[in-house]
Structure formats: structure tokens, C-alpha cells
N, C-alpha and C. Protein backbone atom coordinates (compact mmCIF):
# COMPACT_ATOMS: atom_id res chain seq x y z
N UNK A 1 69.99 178.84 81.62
CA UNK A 1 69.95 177.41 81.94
C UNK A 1 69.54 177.08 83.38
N UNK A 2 69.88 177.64 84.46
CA UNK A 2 69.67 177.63 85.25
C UNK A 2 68.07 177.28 85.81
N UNK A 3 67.40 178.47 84.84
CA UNK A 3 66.11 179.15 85.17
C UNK A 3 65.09 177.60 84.83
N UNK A 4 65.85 176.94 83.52
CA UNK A 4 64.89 176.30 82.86
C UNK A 4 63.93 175.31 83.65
N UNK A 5 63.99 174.74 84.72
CA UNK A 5 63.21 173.55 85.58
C UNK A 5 61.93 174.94 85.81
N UNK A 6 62.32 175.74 86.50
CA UNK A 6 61.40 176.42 86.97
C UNK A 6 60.09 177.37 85.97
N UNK A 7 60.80 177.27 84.37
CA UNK A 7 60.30 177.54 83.39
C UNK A 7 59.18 176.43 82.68
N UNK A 8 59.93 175.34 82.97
CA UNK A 8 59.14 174.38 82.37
C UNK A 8 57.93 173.96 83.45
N UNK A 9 58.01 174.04 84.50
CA UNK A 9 57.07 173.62 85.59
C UNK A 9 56.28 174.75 85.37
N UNK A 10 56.61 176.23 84.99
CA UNK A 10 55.30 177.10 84.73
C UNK A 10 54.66 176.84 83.46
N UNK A 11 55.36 176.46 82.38
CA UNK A 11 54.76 176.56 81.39
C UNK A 11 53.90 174.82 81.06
N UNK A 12 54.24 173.46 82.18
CA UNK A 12 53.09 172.95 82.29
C UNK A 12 52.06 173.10 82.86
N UNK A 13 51.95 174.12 84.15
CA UNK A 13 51.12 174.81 84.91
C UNK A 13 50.21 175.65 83.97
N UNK A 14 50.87 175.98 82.72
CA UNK A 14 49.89 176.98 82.17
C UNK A 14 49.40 176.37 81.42
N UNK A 15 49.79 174.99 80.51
CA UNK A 15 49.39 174.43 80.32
C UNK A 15 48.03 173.51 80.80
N UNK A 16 47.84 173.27 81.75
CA UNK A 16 47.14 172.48 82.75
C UNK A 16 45.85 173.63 83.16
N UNK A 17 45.86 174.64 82.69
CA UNK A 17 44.93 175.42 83.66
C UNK A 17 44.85 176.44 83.00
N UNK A 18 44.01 176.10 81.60
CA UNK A 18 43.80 176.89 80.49
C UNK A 18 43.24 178.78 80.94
N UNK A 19 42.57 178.80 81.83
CA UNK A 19 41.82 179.94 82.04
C UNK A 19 42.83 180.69 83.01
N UNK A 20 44.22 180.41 83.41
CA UNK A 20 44.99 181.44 84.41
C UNK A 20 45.31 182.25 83.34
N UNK A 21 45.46 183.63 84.20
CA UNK A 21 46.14 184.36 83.22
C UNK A 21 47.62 184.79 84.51
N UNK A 22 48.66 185.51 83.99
CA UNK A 22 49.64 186.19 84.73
C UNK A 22 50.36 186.98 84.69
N UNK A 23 50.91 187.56 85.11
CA UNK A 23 51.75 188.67 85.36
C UNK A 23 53.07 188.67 85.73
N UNK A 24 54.49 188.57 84.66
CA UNK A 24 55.51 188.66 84.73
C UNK A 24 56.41 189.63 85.31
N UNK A 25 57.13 189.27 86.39
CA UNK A 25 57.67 190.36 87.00
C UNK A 25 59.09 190.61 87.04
N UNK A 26 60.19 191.60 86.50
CA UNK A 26 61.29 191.55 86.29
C UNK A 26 61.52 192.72 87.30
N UNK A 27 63.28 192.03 87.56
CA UNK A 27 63.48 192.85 88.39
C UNK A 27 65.00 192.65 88.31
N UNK A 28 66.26 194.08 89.04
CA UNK A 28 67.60 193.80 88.98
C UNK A 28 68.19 193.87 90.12
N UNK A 29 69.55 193.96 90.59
CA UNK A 29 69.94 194.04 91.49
C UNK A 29 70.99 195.56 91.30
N UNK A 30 70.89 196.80 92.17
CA UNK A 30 71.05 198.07 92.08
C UNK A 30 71.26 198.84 93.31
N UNK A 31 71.72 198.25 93.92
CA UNK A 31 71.50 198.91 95.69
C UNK A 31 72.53 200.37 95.91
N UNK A 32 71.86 200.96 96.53
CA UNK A 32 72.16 202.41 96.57
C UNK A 32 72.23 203.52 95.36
N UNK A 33 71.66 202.75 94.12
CA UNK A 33 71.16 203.57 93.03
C UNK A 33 70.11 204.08 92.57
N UNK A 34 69.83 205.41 91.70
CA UNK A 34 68.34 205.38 91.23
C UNK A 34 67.79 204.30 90.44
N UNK A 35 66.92 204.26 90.47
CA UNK A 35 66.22 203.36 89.25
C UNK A 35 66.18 204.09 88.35
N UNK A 36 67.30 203.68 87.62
CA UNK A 36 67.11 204.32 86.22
C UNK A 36 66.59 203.65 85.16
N UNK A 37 66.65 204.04 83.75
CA UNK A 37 66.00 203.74 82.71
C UNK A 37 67.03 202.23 82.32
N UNK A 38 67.91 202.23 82.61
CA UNK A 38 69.10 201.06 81.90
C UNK A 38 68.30 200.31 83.03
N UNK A 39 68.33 199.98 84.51
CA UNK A 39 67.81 199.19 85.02
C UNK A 39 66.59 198.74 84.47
N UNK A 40 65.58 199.44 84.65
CA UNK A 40 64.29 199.15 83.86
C UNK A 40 64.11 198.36 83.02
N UNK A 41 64.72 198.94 81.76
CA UNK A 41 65.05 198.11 80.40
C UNK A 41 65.36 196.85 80.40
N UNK A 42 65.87 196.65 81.63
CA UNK A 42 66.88 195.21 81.96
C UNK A 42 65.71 194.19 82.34
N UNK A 43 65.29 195.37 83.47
CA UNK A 43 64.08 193.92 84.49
C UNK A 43 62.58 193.89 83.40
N UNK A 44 62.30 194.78 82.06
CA UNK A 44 61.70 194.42 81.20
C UNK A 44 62.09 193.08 80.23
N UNK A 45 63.03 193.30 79.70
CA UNK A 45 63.77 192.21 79.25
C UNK A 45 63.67 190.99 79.94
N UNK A 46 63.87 190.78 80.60
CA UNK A 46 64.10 189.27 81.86
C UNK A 46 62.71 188.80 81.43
N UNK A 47 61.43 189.79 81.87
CA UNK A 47 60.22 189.25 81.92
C UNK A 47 59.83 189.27 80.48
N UNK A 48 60.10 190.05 79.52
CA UNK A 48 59.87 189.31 78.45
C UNK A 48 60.35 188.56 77.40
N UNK A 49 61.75 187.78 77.99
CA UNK A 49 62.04 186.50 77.91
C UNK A 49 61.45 185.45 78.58
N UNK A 50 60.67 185.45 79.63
CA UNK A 50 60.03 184.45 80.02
C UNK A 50 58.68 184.35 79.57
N UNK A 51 58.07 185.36 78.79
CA UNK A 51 56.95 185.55 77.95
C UNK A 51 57.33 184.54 76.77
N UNK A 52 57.86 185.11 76.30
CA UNK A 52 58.82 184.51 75.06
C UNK A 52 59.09 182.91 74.99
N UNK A 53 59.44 182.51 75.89
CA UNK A 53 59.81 181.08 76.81
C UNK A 53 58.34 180.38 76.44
N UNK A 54 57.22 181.12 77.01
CA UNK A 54 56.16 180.65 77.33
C UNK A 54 55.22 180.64 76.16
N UNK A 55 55.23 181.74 75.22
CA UNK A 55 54.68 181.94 73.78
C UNK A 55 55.34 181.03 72.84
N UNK A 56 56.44 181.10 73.20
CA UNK A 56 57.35 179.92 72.48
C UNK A 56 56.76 178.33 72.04
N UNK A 57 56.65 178.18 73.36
CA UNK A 57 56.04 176.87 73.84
C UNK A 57 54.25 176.97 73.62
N UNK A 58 54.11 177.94 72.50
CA UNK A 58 52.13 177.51 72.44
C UNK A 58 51.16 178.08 73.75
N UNK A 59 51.60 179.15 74.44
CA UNK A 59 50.83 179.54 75.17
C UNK A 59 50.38 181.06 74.93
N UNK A 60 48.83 181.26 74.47
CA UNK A 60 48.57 182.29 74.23
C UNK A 60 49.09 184.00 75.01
N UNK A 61 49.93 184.22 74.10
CA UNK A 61 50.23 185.85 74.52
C UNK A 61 48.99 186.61 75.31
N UNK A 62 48.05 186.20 74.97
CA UNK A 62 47.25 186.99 75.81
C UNK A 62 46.87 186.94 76.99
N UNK A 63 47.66 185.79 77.74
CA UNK A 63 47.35 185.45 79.17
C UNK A 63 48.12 185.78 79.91
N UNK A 64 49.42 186.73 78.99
CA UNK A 64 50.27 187.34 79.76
C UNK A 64 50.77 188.83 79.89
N UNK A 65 51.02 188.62 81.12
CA UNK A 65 50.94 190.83 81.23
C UNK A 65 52.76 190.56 81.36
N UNK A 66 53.68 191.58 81.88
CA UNK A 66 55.07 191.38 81.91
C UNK A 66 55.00 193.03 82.49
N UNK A 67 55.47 193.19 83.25
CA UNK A 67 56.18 194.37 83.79
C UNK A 67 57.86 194.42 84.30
N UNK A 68 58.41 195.62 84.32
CA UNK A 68 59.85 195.41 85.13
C UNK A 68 60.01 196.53 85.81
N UNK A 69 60.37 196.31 87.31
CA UNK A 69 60.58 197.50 88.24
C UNK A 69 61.95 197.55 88.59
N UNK A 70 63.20 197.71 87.82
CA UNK A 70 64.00 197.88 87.95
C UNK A 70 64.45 197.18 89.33
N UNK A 71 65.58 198.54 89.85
CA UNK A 71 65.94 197.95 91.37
C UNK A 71 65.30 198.20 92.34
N UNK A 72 63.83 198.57 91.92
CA UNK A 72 62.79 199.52 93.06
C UNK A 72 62.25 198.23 93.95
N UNK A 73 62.08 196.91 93.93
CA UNK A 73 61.69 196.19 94.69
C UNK A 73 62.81 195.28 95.44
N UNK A 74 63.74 195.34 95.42
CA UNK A 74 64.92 194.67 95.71
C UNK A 74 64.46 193.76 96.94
N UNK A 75 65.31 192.62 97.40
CA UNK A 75 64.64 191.53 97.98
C UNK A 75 65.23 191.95 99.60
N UNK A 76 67.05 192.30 98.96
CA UNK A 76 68.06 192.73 99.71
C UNK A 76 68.62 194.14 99.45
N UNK A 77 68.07 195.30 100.07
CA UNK A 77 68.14 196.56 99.50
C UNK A 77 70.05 196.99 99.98
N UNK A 78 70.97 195.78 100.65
CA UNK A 78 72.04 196.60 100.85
C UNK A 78 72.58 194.62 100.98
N UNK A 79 73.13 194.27 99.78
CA UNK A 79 73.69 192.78 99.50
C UNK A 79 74.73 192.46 99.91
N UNK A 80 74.93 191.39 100.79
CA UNK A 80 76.37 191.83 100.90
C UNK A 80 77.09 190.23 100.50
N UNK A 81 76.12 189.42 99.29
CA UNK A 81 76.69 188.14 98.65
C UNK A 81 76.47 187.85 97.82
N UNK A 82 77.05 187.49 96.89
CA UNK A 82 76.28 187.26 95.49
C UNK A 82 75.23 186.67 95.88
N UNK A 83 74.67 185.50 96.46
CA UNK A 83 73.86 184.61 96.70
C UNK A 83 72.52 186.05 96.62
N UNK A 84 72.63 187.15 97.68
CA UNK A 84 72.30 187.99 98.06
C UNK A 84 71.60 189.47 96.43
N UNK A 85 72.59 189.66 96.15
CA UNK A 85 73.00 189.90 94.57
C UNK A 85 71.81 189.51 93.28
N UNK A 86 71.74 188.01 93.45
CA UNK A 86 71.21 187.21 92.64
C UNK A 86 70.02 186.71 92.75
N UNK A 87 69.59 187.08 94.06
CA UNK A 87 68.12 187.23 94.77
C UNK A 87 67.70 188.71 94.10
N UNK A 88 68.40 189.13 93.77
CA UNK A 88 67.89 190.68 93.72
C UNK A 88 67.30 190.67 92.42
N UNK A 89 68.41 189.75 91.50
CA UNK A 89 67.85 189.51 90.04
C UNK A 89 67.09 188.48 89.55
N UNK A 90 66.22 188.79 89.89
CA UNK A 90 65.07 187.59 89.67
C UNK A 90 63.73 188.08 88.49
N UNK A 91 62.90 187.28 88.41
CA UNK A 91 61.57 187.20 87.65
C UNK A 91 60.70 186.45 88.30
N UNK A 92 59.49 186.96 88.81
CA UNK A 92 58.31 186.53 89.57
C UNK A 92 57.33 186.43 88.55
């Protein structure tokens, strides 16, 4: 629920500008861990719920790529707030 303003402003954006294509980016929050496969799985998921979001809504699957890099890109590689935390778990 949270996410949704920022969902709907992409998916009139994609709307509006038939020829973009993009690239979904998931990601978790994991600091001082490997990137493992459960992370992964996770920041895949995220981004392809926002695929999903967006296919949902009539926008060709094919304009979208989706990747997830676990906790390998972290925003805040050592968090020390949720605020902090929750930056980490995002979708670009």
C-alpha cells in the first residue's frame, strides 16, 4: 500500500510513452551477510510484483526486464534505523 502512488505514477508514465522500455530492480536489506539465494529470491520477487502491477494494468510484458541483487547493492551497507533498513528494501 504504501508503494501504490509511486506505482501508479509509473504505470501512467508507461502509459504515456509507448516506446520506453525498463528495467526492474529488486533489492533487500542484509548487512553483514552473504548474498545468498533466500535474499535473491526475495529482491526477485519485489521486482516481479511490480511487473505484475504493471502487466496487470495493460502494459506489455515485453517492455519489461526485472532483475534482483539481493543485499549486494545496499543503499546503507551498516543501518542503524529502520528508516535506514527500509531504504535498503526497495525496487528501482
Amino acid at each position: 500500500p504504501p508503494a501504490k502512488s509511486s506505482l501508479n505514477a509509473l504505470l501512467i508514465f508507461m502509459q504515456q510513452n509507448k516506446s520506453v522500455n525498463i528495467e526492474i530492480e529488486g533489492h533487500v536489506s542484509g548487512p553483514g551477510q552473504p548474498n545468498h539465494q533466500d535474499f535473491k529470491q526475495l529482491s526477485i520477487d519485489r521486482a516481479i510484483a511490480v511487473k505484475k502491477y504493471l502487466t496487470d494494468n495493460g502494459i506489455d510484458e515485453s517492455r519489461i526486464k526485472y532483475t534482483g541483487y539481493g543485499n549486494s547493492k545496499m543503499i546503507f551497507a551498516d543501518p542503524k534505523t529502520d528508516d535506514e533498513h527500509s531504504m535498503n528494501r526497495r525496487v528501482e
